[in-house]
PDB file of N, CA and C in Angstrom:
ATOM      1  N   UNK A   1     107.633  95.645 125.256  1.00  0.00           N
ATOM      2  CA  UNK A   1     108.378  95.160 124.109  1.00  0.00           C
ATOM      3  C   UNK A   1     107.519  94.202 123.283  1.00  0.00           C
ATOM      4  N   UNK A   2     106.823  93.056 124.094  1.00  0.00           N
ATOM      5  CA  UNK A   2     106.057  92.717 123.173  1.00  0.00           C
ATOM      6  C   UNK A   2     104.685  93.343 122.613  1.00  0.00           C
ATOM      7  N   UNK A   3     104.401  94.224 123.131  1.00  0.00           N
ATOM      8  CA  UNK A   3     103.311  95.142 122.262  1.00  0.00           C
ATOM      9  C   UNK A   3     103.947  95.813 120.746  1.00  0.00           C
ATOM     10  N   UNK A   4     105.486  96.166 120.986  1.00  0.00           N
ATOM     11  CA  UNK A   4     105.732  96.785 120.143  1.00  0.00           C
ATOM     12  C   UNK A   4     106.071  95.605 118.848  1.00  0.00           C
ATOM     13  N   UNK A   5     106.423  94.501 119.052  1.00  0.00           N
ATOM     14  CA  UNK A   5     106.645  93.152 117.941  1.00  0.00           C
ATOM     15  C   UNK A   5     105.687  92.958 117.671  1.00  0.00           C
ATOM     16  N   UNK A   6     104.187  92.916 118.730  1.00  0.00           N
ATOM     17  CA  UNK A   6     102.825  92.271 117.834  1.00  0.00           C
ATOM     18  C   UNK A   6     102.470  93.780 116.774  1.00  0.00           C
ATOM     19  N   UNK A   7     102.865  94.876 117.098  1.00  0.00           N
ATOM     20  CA  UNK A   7     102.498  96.276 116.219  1.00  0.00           C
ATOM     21  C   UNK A   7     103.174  95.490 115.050  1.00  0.00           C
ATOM     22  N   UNK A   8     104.741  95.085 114.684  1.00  0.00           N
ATOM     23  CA  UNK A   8     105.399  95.214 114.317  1.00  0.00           C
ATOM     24  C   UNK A   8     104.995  94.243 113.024  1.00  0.00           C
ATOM     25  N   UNK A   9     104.694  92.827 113.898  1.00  0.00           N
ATOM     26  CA  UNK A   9     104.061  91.776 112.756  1.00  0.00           C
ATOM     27  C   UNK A   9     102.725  92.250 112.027  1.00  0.00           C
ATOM     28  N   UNK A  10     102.324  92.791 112.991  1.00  0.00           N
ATOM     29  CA  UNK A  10     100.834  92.710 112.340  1.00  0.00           C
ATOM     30  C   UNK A  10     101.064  93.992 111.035  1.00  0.00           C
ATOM     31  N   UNK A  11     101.971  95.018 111.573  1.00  0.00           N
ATOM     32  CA  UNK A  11     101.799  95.732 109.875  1.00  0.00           C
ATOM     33  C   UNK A  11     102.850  95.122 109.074  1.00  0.00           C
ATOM     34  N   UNK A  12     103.444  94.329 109.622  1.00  0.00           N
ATOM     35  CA  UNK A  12     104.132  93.096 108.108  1.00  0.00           C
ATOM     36  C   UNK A  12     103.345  92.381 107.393  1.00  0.00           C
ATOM     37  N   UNK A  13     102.296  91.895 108.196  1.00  0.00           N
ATOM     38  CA  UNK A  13     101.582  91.069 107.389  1.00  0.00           C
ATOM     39  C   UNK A  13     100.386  91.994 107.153  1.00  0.00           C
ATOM     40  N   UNK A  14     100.262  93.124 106.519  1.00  0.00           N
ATOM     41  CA  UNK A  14      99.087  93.942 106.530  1.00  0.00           C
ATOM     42  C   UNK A  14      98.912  94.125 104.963  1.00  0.00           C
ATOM     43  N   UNK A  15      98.058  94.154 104.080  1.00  0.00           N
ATOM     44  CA  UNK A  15      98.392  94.121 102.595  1.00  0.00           C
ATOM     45  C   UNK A  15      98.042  95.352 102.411  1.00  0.00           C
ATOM     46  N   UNK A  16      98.831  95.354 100.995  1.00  0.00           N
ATOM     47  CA  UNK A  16      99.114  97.075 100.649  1.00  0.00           C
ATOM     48  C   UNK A  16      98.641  97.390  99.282  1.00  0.00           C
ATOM     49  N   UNK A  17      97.778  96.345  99.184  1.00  0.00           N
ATOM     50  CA  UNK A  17      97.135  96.564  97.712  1.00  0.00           C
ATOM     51  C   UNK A  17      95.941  97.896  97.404  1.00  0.00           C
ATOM     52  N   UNK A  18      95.891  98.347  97.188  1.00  0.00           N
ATOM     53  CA  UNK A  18      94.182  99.199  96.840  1.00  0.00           C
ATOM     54  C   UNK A  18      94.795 100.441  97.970  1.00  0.00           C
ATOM     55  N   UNK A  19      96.063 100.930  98.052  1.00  0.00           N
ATOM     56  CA  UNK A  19      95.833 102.013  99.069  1.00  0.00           C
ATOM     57  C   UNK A  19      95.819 103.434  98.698  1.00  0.00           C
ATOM     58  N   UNK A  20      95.202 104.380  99.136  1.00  0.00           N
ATOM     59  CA  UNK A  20      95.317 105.254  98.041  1.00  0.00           C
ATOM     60  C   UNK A  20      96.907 106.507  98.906  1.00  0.00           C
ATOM     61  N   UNK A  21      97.071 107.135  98.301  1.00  0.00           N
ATOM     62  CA  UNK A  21      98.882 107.773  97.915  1.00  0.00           C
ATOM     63  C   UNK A  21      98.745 108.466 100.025  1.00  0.00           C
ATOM     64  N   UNK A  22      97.634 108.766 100.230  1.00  0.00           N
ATOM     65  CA  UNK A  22      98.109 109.259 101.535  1.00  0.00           C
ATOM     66  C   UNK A  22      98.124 108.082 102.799  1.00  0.00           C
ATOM     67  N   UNK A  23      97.155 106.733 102.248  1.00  0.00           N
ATOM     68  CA  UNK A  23      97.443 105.811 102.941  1.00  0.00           C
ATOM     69  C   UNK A  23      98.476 105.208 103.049  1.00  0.00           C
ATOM     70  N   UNK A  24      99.268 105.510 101.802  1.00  0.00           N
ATOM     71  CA  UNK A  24     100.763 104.495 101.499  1.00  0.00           C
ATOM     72  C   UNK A  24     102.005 106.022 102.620  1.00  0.00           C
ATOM     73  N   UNK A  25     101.149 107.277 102.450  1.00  0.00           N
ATOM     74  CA  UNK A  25     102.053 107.962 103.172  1.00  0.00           C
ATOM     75  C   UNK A  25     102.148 107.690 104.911  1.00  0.00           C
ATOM     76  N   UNK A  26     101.110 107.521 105.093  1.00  0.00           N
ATOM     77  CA  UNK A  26     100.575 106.846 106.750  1.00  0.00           C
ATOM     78  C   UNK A  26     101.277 105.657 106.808  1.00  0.00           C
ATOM     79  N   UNK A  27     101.578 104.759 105.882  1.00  0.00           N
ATOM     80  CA  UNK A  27     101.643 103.182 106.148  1.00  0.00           C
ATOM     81  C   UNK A  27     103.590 103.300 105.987  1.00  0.00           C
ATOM     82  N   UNK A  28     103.735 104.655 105.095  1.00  0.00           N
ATOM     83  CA  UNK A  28     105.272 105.117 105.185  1.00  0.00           C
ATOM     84  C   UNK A  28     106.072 105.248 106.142  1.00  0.00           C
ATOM     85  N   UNK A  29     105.151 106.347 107.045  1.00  0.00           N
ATOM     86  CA  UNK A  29     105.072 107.247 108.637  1.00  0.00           C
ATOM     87  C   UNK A  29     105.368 105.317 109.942  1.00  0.00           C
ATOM     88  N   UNK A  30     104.031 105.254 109.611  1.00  0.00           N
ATOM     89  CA  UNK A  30     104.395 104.496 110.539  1.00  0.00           C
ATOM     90  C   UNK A  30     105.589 103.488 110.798  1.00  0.00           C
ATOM     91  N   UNK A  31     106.273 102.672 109.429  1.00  0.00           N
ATOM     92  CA  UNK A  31     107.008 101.719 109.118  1.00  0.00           C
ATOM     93  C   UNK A  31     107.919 102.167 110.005  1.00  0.00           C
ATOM     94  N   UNK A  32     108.320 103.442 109.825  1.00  0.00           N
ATOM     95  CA  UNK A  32     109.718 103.907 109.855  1.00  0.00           C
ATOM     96  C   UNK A  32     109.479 104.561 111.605  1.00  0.00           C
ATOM     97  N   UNK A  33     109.032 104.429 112.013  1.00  0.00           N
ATOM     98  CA  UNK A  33     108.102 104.629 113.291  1.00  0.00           C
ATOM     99  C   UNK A  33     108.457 103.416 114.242  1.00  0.00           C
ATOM    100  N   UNK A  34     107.899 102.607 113.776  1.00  0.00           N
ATOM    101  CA  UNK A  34     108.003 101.287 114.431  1.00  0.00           C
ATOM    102  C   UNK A  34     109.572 100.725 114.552  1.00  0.00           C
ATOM    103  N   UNK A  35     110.160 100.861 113.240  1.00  0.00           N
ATOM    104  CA  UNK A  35     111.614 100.568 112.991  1.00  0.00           C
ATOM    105  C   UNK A  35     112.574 101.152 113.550  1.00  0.00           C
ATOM    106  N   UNK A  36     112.323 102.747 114.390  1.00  0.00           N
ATOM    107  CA  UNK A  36     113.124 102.953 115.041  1.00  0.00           C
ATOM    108  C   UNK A  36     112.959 103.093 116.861  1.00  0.00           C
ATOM    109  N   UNK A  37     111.668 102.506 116.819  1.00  0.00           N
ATOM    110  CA  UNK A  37     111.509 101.886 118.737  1.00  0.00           C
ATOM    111  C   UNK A  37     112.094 100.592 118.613  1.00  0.00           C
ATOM    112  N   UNK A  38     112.108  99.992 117.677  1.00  0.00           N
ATOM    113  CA  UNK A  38     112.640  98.436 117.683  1.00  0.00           C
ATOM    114  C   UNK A  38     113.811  98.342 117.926  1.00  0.00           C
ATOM    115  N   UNK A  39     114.910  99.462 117.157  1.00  0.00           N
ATOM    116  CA  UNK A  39     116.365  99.630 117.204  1.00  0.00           C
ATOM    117  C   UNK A  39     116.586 100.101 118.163  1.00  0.00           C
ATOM    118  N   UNK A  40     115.672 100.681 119.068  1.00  0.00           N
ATOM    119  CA  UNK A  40     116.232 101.693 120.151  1.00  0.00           C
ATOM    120  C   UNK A  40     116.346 100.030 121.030  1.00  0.00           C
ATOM    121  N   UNK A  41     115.350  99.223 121.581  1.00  0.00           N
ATOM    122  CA  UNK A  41     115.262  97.824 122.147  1.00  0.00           C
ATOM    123  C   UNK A  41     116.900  97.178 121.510  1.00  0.00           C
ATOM    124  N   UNK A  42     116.839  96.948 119.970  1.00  0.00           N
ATOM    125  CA  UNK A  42     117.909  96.252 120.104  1.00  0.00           C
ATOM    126  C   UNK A  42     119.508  96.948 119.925  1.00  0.00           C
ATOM    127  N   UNK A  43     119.874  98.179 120.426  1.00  0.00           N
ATOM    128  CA  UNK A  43     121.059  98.756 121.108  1.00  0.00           C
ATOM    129  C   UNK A  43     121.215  98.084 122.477  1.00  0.00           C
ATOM    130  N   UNK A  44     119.830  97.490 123.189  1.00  0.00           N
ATOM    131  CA  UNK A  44     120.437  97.661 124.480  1.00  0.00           C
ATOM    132  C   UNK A  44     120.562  96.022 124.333  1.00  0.00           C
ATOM    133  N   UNK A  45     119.865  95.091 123.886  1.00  0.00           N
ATOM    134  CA  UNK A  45     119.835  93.241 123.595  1.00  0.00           C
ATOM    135  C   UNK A  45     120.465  92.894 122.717  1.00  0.00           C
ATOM    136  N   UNK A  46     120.997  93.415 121.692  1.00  0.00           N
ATOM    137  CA  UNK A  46     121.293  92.607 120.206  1.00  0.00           C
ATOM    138  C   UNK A  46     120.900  91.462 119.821  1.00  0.00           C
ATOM    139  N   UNK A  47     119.217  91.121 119.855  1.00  0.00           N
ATOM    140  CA  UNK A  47     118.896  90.223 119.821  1.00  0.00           C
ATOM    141  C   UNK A  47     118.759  89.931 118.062  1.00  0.00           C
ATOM    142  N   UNK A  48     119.185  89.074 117.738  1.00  0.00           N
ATOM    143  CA  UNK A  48     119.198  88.170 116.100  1.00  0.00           C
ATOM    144  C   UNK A  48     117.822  88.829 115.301  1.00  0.00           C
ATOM    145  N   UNK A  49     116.695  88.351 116.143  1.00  0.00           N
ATOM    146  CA  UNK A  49     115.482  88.405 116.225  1.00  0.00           C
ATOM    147  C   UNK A  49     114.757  89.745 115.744  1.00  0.00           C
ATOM    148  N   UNK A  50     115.259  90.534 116.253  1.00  0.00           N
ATOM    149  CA  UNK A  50     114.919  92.046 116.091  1.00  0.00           C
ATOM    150  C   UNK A  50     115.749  92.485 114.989  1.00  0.00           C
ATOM    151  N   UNK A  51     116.748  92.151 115.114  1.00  0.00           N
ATOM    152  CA  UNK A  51     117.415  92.709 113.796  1.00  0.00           C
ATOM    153  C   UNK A  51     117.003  92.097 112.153  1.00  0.00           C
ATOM    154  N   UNK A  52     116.056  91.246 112.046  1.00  0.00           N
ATOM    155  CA  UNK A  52     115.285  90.451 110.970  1.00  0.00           C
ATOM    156  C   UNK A  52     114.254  90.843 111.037  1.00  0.00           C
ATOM    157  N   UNK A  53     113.105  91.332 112.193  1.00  0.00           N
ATOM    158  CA  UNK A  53     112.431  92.262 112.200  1.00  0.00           C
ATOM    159  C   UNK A  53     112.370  93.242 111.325  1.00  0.00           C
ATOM    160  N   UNK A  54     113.939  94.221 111.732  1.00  0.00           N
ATOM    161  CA  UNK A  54     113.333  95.745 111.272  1.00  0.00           C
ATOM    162  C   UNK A  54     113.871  95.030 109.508  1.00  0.00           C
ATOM    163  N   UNK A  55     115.020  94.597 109.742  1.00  0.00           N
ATOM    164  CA  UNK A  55     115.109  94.682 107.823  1.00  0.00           C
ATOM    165  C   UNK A  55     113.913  94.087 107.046  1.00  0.00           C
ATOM    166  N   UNK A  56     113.197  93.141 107.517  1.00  0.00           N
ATOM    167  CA  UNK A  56     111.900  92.960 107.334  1.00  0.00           C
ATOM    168  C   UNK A  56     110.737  94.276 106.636  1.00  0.00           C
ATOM    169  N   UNK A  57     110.707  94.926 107.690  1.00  0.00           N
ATOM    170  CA  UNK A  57     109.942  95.876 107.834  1.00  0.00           C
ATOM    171  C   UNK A  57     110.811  97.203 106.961  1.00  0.00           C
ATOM    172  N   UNK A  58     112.027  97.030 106.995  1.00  0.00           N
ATOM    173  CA  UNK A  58     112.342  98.355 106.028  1.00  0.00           C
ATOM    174  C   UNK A  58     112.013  97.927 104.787  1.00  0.00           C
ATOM    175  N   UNK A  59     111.984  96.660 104.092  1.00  0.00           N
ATOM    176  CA  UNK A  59     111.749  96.105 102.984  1.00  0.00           C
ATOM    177  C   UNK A  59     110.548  96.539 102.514  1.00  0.00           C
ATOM    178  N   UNK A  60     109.787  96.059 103.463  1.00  0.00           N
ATOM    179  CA  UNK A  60     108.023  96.956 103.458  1.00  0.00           C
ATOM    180  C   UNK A  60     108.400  97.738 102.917  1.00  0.00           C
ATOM    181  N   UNK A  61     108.802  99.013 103.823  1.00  0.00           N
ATOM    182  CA  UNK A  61     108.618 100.210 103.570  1.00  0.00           C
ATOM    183  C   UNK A  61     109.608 100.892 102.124  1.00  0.00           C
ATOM    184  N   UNK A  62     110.338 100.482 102.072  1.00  0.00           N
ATOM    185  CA  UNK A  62     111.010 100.542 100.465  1.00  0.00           C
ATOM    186  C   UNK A  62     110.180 100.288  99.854  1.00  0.00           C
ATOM    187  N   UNK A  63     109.175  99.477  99.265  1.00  0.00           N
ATOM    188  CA  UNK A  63     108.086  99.213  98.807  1.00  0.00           C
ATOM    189  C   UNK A  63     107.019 100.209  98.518  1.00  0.00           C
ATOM    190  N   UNK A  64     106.712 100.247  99.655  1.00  0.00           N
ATOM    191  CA  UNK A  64     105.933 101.796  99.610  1.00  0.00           C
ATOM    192  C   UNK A  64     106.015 102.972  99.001  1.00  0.00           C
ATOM    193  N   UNK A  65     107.770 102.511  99.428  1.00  0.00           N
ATOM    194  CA  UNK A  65     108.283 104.223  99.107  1.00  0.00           C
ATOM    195  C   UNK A  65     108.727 104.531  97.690  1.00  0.00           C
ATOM    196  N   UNK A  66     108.811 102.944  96.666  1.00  0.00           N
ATOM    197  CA  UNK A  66     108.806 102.528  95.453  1.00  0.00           C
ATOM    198  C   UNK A  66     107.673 103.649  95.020  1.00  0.00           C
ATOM    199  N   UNK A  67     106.735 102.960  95.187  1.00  0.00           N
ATOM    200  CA  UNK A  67     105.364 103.002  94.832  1.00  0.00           C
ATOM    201  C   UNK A  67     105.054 104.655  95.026  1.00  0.00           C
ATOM    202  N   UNK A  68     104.850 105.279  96.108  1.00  0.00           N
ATOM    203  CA  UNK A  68     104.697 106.434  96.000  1.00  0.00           C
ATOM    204  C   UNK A  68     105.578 107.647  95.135  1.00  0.00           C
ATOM    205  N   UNK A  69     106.996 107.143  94.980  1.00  0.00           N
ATOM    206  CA  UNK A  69     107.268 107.904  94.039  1.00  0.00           C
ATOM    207  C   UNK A  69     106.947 107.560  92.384  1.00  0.00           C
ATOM    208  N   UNK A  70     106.721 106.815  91.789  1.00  0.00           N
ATOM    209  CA  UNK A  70     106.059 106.619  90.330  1.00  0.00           C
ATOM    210  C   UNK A  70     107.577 105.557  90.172  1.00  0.00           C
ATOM    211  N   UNK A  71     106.916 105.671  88.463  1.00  0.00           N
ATOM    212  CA  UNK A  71     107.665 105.018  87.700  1.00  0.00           C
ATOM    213  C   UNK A  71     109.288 105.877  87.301  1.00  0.00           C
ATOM    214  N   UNK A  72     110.109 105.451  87.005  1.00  0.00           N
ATOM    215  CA  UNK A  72     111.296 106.566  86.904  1.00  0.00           C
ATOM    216  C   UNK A  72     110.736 106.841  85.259  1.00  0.00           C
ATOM    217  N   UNK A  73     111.078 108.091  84.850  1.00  0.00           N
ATOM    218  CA  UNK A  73     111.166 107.842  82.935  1.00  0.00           C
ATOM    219  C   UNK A  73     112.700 107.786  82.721  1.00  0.00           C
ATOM    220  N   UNK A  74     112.607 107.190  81.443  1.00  0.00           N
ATOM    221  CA  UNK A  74     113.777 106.150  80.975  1.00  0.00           C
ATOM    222  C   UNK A  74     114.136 107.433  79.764  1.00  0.00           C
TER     223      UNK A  74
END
């Protein structure tokens, strides 16, 4: 469990500037990867902790997932 929180921080704090469209797809893959071993842990703890985690980390990944689809046209 704690291998999977230090995975977890370390691609929170990982910057996402300069990535190019298949890195943001990898950095997509994984988010959502990580976010659901975390939930599987907190079904069985309901720990506070984990649950600020993943919304954390889905935030990331909304981000991403901003970004890889473009701009909307208006």
């Amino acid at each position: 469990m704690d291998d999977l929180i230090n995975k977890a921080l370390e691609f929170e704090n990982r910057k996402m500037s300069n990535m190019s469209t298949s890195d943001r797809v990898e950095a997509s893959r994984e988010a959502k990867e990580i976010i659901l071993a975390i939930n599987e842990i907190y079904k069985e703890t309901k720990e506070k902790d984990l649950m600020d985690l993943m919304k954390r980390l889905t935030e990331k990944k909304k981000k991403i997932e901003k970004r890889l689809k473009g701009m909307p046209e208006v």
